[in-house]
PDB file of N, CA and C in Angstrom:
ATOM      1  N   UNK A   1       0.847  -1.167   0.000  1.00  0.00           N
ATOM      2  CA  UNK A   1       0.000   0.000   0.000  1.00  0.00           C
ATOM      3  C   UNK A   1       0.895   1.232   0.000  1.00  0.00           C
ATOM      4  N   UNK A   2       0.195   1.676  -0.849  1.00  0.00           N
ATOM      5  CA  UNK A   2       1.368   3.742  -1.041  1.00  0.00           C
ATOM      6  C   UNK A   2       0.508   4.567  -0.366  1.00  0.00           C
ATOM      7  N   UNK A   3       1.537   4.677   0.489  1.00  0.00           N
ATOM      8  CA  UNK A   3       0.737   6.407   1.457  1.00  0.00           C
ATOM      9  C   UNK A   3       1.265   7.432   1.077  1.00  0.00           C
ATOM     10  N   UNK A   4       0.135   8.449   0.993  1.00  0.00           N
ATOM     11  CA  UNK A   4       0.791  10.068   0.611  1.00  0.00           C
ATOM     12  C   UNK A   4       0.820  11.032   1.740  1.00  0.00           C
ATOM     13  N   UNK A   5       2.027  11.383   2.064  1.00  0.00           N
ATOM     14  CA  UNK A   5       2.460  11.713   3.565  1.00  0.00           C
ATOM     15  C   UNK A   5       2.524  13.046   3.312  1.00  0.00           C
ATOM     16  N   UNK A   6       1.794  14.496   3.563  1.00  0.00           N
ATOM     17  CA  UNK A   6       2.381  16.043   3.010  1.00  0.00           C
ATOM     18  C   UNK A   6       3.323  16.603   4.224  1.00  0.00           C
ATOM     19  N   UNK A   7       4.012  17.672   3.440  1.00  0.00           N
ATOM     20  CA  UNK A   7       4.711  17.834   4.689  1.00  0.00           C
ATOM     21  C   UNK A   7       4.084  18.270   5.863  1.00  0.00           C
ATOM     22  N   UNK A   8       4.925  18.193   7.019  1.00  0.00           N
ATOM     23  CA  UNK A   8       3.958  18.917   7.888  1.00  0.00           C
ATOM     24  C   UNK A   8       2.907  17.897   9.216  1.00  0.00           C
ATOM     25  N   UNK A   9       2.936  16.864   8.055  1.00  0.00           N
ATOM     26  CA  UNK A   9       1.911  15.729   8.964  1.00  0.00           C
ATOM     27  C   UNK A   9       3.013  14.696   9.657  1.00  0.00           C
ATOM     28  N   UNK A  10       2.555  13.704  10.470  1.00  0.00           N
ATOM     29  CA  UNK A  10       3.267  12.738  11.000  1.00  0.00           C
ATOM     30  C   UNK A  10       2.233  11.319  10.625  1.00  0.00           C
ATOM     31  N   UNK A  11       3.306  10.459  10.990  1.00  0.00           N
ATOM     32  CA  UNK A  11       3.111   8.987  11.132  1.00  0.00           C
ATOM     33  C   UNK A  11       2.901   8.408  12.066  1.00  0.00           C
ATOM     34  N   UNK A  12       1.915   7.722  12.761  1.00  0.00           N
ATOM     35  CA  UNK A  12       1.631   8.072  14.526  1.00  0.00           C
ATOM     36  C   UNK A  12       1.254   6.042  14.503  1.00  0.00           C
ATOM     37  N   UNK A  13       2.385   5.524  14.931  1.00  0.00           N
ATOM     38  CA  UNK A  13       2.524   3.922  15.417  1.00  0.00           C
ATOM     39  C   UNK A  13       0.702   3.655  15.944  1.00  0.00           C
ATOM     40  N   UNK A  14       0.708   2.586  15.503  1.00  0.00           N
ATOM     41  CA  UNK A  14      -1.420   2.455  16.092  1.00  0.00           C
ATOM     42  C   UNK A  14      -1.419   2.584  17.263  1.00  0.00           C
ATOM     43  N   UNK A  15      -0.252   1.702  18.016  1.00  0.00           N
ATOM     44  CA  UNK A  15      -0.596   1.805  19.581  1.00  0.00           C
ATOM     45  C   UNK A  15      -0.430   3.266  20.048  1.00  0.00           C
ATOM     46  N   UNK A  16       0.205   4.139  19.531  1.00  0.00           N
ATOM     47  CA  UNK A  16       0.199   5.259  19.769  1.00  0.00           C
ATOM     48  C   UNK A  16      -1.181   5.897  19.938  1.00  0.00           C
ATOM     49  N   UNK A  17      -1.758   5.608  18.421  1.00  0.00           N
ATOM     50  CA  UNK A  17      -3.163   6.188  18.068  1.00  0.00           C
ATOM     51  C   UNK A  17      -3.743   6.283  18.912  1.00  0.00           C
ATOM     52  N   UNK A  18      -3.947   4.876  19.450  1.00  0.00           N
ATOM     53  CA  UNK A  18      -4.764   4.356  20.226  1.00  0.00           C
ATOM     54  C   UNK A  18      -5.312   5.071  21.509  1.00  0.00           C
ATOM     55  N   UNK A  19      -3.650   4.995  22.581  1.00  0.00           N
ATOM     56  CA  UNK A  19      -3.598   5.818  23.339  1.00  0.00           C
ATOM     57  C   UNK A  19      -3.560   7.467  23.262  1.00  0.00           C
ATOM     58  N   UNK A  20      -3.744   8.011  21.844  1.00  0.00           N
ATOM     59  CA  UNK A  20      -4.380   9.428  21.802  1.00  0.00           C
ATOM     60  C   UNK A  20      -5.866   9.492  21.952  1.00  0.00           C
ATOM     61  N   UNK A  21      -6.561   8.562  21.272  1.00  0.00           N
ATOM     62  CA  UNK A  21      -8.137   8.571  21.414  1.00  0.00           C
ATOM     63  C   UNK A  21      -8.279   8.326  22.088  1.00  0.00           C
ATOM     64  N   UNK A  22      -7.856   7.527  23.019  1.00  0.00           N
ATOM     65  CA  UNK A  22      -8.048   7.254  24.814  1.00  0.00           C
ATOM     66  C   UNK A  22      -8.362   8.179  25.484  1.00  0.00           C
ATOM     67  N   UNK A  23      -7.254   9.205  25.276  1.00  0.00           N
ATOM     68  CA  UNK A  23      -7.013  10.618  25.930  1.00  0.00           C
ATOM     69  C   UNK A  23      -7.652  11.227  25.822  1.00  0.00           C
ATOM     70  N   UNK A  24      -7.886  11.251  24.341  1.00  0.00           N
ATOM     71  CA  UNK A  24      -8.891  12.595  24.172  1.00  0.00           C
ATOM     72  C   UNK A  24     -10.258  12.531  24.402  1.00  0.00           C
ATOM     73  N   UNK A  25     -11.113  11.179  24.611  1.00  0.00           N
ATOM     74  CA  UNK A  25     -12.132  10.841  24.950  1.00  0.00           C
ATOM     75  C   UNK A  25     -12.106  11.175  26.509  1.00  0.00           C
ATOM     76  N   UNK A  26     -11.017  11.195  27.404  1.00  0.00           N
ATOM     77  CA  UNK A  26     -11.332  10.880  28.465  1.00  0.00           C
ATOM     78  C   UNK A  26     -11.019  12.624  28.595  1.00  0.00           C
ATOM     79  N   UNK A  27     -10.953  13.265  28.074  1.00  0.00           N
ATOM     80  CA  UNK A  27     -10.462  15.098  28.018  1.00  0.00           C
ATOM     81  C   UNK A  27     -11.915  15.360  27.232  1.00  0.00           C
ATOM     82  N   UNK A  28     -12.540  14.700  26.749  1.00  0.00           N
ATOM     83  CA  UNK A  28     -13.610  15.286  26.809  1.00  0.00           C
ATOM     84  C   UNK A  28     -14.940  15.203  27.360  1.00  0.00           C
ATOM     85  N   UNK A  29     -14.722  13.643  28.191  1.00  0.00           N
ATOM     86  CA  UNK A  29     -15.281  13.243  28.939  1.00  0.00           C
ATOM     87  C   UNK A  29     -15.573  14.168  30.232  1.00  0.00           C
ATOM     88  N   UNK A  30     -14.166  14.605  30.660  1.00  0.00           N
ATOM     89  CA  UNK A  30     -14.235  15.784  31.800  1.00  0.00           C
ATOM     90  C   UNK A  30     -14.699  16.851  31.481  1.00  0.00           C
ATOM     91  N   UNK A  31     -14.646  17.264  30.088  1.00  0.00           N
ATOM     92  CA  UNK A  31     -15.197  18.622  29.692  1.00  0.00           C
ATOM     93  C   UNK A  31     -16.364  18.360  30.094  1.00  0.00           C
ATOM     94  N   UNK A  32     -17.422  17.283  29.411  1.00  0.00           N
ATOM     95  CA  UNK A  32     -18.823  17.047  29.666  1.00  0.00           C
ATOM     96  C   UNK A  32     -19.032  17.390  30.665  1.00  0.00           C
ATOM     97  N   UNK A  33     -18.176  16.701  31.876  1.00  0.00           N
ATOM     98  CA  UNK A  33     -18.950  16.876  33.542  1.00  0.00           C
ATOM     99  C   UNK A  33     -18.466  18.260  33.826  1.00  0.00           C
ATOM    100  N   UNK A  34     -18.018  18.957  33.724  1.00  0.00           N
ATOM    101  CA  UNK A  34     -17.590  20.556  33.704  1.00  0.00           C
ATOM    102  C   UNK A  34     -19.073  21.138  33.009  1.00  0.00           C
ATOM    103  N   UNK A  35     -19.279  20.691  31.718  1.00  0.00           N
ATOM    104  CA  UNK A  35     -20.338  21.642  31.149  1.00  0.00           C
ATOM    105  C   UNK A  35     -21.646  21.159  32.029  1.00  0.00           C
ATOM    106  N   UNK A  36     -21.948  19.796  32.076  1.00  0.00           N
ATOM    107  CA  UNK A  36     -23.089  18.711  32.984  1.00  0.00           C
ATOM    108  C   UNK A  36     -23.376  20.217  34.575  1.00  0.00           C
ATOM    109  N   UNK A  37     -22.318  20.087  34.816  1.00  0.00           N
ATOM    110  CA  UNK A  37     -22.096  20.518  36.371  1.00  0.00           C
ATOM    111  C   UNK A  37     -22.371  22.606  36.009  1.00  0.00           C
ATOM    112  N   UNK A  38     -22.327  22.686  34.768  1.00  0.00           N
ATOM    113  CA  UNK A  38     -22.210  24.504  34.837  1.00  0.00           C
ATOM    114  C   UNK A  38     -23.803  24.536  34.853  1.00  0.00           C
ATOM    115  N   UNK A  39     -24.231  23.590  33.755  1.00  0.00           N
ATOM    116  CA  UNK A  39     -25.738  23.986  33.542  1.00  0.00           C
ATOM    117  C   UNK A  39     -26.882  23.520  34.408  1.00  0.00           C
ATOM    118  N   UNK A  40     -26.269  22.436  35.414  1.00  0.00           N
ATOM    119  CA  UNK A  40     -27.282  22.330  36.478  1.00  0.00           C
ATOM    120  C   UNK A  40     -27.213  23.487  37.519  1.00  0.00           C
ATOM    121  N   UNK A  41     -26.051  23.930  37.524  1.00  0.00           N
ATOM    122  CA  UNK A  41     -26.114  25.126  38.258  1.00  0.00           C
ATOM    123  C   UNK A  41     -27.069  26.303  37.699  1.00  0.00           C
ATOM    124  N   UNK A  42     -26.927  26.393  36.315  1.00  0.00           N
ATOM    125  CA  UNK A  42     -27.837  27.783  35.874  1.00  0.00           C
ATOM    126  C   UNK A  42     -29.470  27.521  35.936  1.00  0.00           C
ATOM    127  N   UNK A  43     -29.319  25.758  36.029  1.00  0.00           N
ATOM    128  CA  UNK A  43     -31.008  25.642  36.087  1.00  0.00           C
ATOM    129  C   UNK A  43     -31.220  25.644  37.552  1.00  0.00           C
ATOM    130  N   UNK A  44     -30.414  25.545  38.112  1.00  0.00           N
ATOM    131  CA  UNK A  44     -31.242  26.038  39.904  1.00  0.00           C
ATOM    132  C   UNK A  44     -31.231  27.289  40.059  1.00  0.00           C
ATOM    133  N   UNK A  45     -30.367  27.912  39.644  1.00  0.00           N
ATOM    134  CA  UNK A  45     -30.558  29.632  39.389  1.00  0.00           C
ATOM    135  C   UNK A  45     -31.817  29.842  38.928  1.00  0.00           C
ATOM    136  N   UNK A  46     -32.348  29.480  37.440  1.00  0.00           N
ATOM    137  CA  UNK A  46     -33.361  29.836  36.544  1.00  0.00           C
ATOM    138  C   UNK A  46     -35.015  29.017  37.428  1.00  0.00           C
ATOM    139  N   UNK A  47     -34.410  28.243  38.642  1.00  0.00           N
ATOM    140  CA  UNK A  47     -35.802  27.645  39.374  1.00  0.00           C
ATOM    141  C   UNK A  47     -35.710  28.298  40.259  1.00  0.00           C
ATOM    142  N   UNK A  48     -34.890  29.132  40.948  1.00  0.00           N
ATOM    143  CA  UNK A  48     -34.965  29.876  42.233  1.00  0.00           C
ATOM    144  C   UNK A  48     -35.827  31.206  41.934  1.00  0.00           C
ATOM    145  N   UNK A  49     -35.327  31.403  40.668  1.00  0.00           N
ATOM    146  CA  UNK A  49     -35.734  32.658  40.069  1.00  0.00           C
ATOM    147  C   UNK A  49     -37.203  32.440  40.233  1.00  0.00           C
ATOM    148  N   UNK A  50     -37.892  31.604  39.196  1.00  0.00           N
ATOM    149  CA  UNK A  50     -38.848  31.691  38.645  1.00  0.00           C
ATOM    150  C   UNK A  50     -39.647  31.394  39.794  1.00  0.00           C
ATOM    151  N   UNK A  51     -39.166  30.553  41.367  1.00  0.00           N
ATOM    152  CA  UNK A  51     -40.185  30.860  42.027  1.00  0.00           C
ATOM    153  C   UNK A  51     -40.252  31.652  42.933  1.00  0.00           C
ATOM    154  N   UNK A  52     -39.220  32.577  42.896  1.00  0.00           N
ATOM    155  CA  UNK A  52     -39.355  34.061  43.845  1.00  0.00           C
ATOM    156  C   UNK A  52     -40.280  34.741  42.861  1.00  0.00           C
ATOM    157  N   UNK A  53     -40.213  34.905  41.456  1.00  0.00           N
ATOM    158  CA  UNK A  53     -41.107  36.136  40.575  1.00  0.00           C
ATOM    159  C   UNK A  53     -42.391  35.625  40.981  1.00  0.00           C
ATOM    160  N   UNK A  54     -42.450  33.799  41.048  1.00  0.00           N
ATOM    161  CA  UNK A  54     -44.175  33.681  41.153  1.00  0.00           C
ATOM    162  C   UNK A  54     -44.324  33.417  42.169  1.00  0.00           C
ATOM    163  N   UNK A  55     -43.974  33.761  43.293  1.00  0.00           N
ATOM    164  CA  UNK A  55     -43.977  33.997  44.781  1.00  0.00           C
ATOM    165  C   UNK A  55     -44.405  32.237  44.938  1.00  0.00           C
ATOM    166  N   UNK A  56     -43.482  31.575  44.799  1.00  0.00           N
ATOM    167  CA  UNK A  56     -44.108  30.049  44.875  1.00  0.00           C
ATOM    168  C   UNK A  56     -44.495  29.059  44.062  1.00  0.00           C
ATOM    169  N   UNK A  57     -44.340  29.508  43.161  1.00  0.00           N
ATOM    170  CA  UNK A  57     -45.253  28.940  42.023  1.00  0.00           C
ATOM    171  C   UNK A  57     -46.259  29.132  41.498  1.00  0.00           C
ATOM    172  N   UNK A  58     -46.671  30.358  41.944  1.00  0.00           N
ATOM    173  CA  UNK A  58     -48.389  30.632  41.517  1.00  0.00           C
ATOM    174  C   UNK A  58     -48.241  31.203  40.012  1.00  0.00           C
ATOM    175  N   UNK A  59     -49.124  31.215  39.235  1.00  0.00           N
ATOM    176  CA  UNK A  59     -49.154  32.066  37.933  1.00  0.00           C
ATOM    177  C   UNK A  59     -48.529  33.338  38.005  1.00  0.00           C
ATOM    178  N   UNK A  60     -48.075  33.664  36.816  1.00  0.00           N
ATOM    179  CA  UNK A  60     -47.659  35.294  37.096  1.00  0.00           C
ATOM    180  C   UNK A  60     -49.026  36.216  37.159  1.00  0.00           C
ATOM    181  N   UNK A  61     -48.682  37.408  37.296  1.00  0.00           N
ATOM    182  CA  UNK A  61     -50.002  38.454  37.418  1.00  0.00           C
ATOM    183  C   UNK A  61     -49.275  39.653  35.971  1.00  0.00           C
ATOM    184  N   UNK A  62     -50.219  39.751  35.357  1.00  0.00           N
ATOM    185  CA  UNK A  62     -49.501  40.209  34.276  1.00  0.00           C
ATOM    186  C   UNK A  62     -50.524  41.358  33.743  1.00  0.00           C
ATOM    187  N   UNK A  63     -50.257  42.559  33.506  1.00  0.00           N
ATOM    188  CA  UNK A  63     -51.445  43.978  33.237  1.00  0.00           C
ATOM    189  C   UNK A  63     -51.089  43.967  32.164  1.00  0.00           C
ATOM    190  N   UNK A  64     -52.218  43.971  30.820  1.00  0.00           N
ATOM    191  CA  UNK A  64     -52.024  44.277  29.328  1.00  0.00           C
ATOM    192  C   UNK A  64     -52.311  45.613  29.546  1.00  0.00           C
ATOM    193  N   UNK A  65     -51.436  46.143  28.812  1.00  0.00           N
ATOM    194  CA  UNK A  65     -52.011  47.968  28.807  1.00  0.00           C
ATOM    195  C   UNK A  65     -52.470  47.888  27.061  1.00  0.00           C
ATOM    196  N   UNK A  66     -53.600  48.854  27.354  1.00  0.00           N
ATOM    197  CA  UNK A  66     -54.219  49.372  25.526  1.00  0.00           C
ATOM    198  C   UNK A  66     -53.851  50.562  25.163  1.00  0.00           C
TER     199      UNK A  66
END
């Protein structure tokens, strides 16, 4: 088999490979629980909120002006 190598690139042994996709799965694995962990935080923010505005949970009270 003929490989076309440009400059610039490398040749990376499989077991090498291997242990890069390892890595990088497990680097983005942590990202997940970083992002997992930011946005449960903004949704207890966005539930604290919403039940101080509706004093509890009740409907909002809302005036249409004409």
């Amino acid at each position: 088999m003929e490989n076309a190598i440009h400059a610039g690139e490398r040749i990376i042994p499989a077991a090498d490979s291997k242990a890069l996709i390892q890595s990088l799965k497990a680097s983005q694995h942590a990202h997940d629980e970083v992002w997992k962990a930011e946005v449960l935080d903004l949704l207890r923010l966005l539930n604290a909120t919403l039940t101080s505005v509706t004093e509890g949970g009740n409907a909002m009270k809302v005036t249409i002006l004409k």
